[in-house]
C-alpha atoms as a PDB file:
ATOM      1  CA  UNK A   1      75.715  30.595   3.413  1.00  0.00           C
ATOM      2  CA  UNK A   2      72.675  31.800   5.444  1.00  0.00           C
ATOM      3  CA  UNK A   3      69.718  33.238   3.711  1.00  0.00           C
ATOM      4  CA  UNK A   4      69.259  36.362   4.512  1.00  0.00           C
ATOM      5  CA  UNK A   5      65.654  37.698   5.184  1.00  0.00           C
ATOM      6  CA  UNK A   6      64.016  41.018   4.261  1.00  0.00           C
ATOM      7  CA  UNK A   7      62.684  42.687   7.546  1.00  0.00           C
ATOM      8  CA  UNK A   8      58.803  42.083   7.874  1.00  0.00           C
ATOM      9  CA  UNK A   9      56.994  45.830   7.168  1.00  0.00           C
ATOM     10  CA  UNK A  10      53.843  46.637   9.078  1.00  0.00           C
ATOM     11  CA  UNK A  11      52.778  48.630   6.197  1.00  0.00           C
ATOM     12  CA  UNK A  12      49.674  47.178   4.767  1.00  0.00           C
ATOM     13  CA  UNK A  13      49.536  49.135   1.837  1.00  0.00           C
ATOM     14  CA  UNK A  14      47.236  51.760   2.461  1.00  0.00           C
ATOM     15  CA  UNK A  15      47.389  55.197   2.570  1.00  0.00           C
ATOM     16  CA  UNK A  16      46.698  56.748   6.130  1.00  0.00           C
ATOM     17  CA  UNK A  17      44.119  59.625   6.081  1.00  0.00           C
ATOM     18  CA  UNK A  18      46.549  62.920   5.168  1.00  0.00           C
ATOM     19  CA  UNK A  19      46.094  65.380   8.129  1.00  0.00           C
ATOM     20  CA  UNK A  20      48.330  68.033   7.268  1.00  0.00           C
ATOM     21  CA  UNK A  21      51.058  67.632  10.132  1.00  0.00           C
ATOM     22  CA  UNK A  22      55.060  67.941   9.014  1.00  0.00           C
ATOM     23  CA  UNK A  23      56.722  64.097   9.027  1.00  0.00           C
ATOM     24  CA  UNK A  24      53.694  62.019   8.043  1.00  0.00           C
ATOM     25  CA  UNK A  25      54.334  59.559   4.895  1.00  0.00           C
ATOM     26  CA  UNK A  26      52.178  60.753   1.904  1.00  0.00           C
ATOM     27  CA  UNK A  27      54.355  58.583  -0.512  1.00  0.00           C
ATOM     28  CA  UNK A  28      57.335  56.789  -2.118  1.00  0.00           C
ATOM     29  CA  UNK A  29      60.222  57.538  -4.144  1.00  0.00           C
ATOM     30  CA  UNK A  30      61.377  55.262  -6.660  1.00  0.00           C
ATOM     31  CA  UNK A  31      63.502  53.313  -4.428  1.00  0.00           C
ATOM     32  CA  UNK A  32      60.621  52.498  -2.186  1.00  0.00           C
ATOM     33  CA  UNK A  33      61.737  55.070   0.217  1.00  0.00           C
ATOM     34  CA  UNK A  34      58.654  57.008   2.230  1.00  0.00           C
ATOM     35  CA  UNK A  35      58.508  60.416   1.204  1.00  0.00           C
ATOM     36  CA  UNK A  36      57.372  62.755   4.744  1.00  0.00           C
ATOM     37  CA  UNK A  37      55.047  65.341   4.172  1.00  0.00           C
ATOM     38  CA  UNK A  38      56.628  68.630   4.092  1.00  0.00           C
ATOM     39  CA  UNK A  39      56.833  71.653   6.599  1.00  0.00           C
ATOM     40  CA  UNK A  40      53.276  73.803   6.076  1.00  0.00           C
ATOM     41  CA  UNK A  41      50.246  74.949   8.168  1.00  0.00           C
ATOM     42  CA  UNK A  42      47.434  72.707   8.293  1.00  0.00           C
ATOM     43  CA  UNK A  43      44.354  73.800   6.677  1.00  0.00           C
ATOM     44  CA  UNK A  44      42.393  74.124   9.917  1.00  0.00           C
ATOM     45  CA  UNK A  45      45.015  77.013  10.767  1.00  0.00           C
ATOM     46  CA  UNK A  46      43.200  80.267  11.456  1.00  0.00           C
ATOM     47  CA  UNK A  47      44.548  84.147  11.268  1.00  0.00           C
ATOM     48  CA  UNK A  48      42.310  86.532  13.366  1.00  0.00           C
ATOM     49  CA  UNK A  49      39.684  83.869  12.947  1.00  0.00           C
ATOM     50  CA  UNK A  50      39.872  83.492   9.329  1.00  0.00           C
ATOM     51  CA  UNK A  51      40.392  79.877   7.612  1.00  0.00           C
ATOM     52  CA  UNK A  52      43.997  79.185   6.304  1.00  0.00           C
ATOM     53  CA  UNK A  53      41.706  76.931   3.458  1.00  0.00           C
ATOM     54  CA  UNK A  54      42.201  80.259   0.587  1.00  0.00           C
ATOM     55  CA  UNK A  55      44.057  83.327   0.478  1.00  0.00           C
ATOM     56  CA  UNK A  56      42.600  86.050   3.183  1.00  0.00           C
ATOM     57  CA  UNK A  57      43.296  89.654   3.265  1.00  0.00           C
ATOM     58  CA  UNK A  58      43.116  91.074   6.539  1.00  0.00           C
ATOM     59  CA  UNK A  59      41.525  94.616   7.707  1.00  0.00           C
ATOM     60  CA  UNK A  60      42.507  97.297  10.085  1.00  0.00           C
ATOM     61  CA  UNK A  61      39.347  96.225  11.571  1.00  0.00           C
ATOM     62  CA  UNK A  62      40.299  92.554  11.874  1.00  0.00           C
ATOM     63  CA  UNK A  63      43.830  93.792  13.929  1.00  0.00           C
ATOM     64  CA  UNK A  64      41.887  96.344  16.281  1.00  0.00           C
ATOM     65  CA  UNK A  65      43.226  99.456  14.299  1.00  0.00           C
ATOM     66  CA  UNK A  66      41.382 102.793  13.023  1.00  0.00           C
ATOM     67  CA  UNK A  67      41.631 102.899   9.253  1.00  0.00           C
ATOM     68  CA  UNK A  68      43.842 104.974   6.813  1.00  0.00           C
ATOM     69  CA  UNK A  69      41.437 107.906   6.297  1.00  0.00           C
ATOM     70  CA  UNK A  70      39.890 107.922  10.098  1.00  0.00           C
ATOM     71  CA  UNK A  71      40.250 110.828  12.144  1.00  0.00           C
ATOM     72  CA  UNK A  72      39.340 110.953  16.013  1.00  0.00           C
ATOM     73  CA  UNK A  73      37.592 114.505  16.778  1.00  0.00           C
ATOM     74  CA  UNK A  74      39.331 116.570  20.103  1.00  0.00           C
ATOM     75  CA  UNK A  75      36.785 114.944  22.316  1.00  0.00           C
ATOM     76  CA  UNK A  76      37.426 111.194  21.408  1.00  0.00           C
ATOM     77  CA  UNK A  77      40.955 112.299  21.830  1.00  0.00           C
ATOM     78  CA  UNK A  78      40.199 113.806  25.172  1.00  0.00           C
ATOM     79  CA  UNK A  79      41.622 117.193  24.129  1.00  0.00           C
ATOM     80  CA  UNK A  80      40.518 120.638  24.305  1.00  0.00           C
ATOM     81  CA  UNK A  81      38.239 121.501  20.801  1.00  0.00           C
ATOM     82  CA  UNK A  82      39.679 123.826  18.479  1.00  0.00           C
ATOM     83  CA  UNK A  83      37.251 127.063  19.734  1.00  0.00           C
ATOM     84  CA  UNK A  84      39.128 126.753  23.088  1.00  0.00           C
ATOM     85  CA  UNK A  85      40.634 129.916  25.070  1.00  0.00           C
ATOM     86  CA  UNK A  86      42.806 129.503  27.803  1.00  0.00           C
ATOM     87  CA  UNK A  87      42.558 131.903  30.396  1.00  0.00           C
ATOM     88  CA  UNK A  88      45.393 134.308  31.628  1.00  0.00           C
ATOM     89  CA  UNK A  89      45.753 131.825  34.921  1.00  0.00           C
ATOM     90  CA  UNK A  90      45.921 128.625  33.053  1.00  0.00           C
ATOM     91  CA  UNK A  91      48.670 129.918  30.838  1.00  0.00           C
ATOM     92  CA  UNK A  92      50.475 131.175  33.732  1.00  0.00           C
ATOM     93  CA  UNK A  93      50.357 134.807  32.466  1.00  0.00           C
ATOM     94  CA  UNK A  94      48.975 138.307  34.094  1.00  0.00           C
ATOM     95  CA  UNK A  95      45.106 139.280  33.424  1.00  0.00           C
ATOM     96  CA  UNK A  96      44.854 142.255  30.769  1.00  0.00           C
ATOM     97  CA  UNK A  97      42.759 144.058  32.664  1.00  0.00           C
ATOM     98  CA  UNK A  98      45.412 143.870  35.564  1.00  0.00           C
ATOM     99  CA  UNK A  99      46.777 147.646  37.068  1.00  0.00           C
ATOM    100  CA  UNK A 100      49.831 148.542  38.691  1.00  0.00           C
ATOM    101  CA  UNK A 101      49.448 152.242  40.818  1.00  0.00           C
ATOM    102  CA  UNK A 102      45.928 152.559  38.534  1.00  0.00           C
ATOM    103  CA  UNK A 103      47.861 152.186  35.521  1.00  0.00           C
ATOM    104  CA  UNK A 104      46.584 149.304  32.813  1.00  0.00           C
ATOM    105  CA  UNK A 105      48.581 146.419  32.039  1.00  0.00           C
ATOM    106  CA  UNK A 106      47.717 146.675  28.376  1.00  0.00           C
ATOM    107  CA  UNK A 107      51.175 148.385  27.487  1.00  0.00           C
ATOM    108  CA  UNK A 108      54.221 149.139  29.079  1.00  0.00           C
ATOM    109  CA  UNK A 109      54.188 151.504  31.705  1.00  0.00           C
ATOM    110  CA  UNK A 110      56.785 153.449  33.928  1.00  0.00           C
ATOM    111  CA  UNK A 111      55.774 154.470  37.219  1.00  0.00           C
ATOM    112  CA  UNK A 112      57.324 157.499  38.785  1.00  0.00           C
ATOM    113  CA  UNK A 113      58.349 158.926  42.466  1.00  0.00           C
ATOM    114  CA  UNK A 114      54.646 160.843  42.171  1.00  0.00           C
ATOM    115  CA  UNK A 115      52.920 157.182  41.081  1.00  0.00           C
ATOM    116  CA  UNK A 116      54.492 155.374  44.210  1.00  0.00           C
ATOM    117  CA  UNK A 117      53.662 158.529  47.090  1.00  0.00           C
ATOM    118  CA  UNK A 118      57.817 159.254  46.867  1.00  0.00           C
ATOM    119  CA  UNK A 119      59.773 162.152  46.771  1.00  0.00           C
ATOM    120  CA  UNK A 120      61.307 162.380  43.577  1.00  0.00           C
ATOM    121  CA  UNK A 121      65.071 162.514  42.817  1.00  0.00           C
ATOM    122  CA  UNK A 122      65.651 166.187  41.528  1.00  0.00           C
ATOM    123  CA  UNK A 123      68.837 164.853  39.307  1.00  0.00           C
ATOM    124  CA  UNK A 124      66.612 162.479  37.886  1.00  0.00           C
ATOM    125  CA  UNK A 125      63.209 163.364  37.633  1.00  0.00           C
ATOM    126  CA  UNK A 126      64.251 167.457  36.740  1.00  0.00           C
ATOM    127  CA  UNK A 127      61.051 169.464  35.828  1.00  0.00           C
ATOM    128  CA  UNK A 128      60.864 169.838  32.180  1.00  0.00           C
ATOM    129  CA  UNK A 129      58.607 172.262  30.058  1.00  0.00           C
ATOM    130  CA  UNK A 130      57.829 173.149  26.406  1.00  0.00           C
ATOM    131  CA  UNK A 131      58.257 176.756  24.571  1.00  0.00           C
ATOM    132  CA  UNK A 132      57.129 178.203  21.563  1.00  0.00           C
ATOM    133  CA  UNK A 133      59.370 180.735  19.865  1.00  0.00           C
ATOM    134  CA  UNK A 134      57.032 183.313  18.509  1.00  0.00           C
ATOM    135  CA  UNK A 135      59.306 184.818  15.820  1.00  0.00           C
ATOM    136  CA  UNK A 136      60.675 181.865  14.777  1.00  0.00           C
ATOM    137  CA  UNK A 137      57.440 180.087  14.166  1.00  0.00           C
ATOM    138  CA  UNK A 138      55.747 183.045  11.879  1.00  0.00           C
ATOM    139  CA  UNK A 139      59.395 182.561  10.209  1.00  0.00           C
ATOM    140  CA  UNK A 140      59.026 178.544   9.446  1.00  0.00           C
ATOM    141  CA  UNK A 141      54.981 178.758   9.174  1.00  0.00           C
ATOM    142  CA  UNK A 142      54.747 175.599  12.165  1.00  0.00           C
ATOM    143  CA  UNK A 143      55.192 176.082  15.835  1.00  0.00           C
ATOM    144  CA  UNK A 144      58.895 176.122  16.707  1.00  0.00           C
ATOM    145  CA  UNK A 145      59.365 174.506  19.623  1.00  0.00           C
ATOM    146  CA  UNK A 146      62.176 174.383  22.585  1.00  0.00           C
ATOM    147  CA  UNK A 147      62.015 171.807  25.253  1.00  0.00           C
ATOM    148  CA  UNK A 148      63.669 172.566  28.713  1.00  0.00           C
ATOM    149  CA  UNK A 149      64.935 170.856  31.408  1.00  0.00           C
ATOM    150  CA  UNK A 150      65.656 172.268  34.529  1.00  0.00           C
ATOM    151  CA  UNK A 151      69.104 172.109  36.092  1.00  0.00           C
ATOM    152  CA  UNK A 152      70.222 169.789  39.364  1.00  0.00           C
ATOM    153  CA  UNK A 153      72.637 171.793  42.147  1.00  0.00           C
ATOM    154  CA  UNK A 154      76.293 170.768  40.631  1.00  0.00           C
ATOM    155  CA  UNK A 155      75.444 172.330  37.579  1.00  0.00           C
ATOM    156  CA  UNK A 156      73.814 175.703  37.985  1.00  0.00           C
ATOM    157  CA  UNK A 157      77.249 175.927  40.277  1.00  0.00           C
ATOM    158  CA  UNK A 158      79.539 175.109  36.882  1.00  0.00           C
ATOM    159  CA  UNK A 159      77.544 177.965  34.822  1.00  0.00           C
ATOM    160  CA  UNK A 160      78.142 180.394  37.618  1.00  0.00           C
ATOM    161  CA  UNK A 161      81.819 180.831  36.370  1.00  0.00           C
ATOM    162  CA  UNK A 162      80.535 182.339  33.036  1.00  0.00           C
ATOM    163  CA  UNK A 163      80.509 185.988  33.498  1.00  0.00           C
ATOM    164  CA  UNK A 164      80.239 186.409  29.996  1.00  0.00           C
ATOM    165  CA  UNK A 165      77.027 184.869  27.813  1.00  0.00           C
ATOM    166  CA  UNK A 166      75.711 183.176  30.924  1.00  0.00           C
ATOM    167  CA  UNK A 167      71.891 183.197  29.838  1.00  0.00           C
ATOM    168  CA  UNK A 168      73.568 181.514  26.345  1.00  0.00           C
ATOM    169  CA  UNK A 169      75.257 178.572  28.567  1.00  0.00           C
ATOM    170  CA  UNK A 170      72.170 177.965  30.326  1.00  0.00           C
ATOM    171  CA  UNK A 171      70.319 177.699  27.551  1.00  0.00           C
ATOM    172  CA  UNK A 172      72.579 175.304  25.893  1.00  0.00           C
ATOM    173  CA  UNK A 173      72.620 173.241  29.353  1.00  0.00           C
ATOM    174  CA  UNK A 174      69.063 173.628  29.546  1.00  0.00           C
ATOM    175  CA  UNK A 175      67.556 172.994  26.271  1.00  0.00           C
ATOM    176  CA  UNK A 176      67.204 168.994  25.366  1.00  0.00           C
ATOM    177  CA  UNK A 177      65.416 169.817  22.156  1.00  0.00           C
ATOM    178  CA  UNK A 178      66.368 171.226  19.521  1.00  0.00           C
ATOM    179  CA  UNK A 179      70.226 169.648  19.896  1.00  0.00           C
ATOM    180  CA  UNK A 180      71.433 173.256  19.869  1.00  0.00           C
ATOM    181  CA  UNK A 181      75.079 171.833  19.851  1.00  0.00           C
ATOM    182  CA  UNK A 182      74.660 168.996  16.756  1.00  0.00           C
ATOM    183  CA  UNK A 183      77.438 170.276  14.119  1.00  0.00           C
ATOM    184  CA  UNK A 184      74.739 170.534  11.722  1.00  0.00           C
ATOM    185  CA  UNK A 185      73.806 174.242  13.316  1.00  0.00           C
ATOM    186  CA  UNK A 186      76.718 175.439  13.530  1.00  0.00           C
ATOM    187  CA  UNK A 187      77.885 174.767  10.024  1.00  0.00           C
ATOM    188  CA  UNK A 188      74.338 176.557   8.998  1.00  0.00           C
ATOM    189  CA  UNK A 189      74.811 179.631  10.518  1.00  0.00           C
ATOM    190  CA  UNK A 190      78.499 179.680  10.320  1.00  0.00           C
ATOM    191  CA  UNK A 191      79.638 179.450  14.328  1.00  0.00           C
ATOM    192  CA  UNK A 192      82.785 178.057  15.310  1.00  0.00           C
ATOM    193  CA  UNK A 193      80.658 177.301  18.412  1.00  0.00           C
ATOM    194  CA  UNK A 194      77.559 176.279  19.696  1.00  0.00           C
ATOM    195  CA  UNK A 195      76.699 179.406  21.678  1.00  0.00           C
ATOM    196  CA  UNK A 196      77.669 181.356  18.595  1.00  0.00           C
ATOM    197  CA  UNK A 197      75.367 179.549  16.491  1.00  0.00           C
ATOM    198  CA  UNK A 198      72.526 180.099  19.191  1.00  0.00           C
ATOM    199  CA  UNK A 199      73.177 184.178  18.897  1.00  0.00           C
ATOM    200  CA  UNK A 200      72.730 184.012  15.768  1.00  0.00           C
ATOM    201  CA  UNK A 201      69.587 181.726  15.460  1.00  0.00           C
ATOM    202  CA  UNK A 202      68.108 183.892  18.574  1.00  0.00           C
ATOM    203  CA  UNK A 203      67.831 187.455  19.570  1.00  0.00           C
ATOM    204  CA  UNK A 204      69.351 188.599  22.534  1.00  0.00           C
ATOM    205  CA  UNK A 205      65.711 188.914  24.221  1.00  0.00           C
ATOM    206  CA  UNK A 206      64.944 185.142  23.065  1.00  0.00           C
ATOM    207  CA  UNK A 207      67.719 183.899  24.693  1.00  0.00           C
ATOM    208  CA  UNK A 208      67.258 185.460  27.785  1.00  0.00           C
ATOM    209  CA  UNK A 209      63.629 184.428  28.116  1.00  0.00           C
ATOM    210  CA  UNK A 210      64.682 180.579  27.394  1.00  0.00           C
ATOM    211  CA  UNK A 211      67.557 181.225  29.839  1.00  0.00           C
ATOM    212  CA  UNK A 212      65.626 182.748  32.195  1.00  0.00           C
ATOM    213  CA  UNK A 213      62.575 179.649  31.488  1.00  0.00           C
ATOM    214  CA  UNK A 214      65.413 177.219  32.753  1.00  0.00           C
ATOM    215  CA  UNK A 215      66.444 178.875  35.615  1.00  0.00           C
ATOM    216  CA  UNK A 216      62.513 179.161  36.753  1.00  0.00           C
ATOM    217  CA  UNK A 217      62.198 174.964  36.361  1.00  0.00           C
ATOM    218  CA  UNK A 218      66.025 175.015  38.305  1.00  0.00           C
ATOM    219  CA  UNK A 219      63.779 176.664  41.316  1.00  0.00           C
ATOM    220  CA  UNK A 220      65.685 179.977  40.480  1.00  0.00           C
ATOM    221  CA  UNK A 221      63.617 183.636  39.888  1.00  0.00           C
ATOM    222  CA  UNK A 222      60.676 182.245  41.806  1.00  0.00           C
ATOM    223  CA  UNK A 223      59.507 181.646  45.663  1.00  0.00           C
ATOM    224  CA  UNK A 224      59.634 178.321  46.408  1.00  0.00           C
ATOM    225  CA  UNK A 225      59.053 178.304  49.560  1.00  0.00           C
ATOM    226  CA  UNK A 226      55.792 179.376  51.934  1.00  0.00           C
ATOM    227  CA  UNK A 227      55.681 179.962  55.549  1.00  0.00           C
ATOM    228  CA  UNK A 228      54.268 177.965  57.956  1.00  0.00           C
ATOM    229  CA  UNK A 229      52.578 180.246  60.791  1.00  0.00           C
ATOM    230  CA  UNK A 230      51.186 178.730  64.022  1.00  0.00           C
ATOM    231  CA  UNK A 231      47.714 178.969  64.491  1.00  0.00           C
END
């Protein structure tokens, strides 16, 4: 039988200088075997500069980043500081000091036919006018008041069918405050209707005056008109 001969090592015994690096021999098991070094980071290994040789603890500083409690002011931000007021034009809105026909923008307004250089429409725009009944005001101690409205062409023509109490139905046509036909009146001074209840809230010389008042803002019982002569 041949001898047979152990392969020749090249180890010569000595440890090689340990550098750190996965796979290099840094000893022997018990059977001889090398034992490689295992997986790590070599010392020389740096984080944001700092030395892998200890534990490190790293800083918003050492990453480029503002810390916990730091707070930029509107101009590092490059915003607009706190006392800032944007004007009327930069918030796309309508100066307050902006009119419409000379009227302010600072509330609501309504402009009318007279505002605008029109003719009004009559059966829109009818005259109105206030009126103090004298009797009934010494009565309630405070200024009763009736407000009028004149009335447009169709219905002065529906009111001349009443032969009968035809200041009364002008009146109750005419007069937009108090509601002289709300229920209420009539169950207080007992008419079945509302020109009942108004003869007996007014006197027969009340009524005709308010009747006649509404008729006057209609264009009735007054000139209207004035002559043009040549010259």
């Amino acid at each position: 039988m041949g001898v047979v001969r152990e392969k020749e090592s090249s180890w010569d015994g000595k440890q090689a200088p340990l550098t750190g690096e996965p796979g290099q021999v840094v000893g022997f098991d018990e059977q001889g075997r090398p034992t490689p070094q295992a997986e790590g980071v070599p010392k020389t290994r740096t984080v944001n500069g700092k030395p892998l040789e200890e534990d490190i603890s790293l800083t918003a500083e050492d990453v480029g980043a503002a810390m916990t409690g730091h707070r930029h002011s509107a101009e590092d931000a490059g915003a607009r500081p706190s006392t800032w007021m944007p004007t009327a034009e930069e918030v796309g809105a309508v100066p307050a000091g902006r009119s419409i026909n000379g009227k302010s923008l600072s509330e609501d307004i309504t402009l009318t036919a007279d505002d605008v250089g029109a003719v009004p429409n009559v059966e829109k725009e009818l005259p109105t006018a206030k009126y103090k009944v004298d009797r009934l005001s010494e009565l309630a101690g405070h200024d009763v008041v009736f407000t009028l409205r004149g009335l447009p062409y169709g219905k002065t023509h529906d009111l001349a069918r009443f032969t009968q109490d035809a200041d009364v139905n002008i009146l109750l046509a005419g007069c937009t405050e108090p509601d002289l036909k709300d229920p209420r009146l009539m169950e207080k001074f007992g008419g079945a209707t509302p020109a009942e209840a108004v003869k007996r809230l007014l006197l027969p010389g009340e009524i005709a005056d308010l009747g006649m008042a509404v008729e006057k803002l209609s264009g009735y019982r007054r000139v209207t008109i004035t002559e043009v002569k040549n010259g």
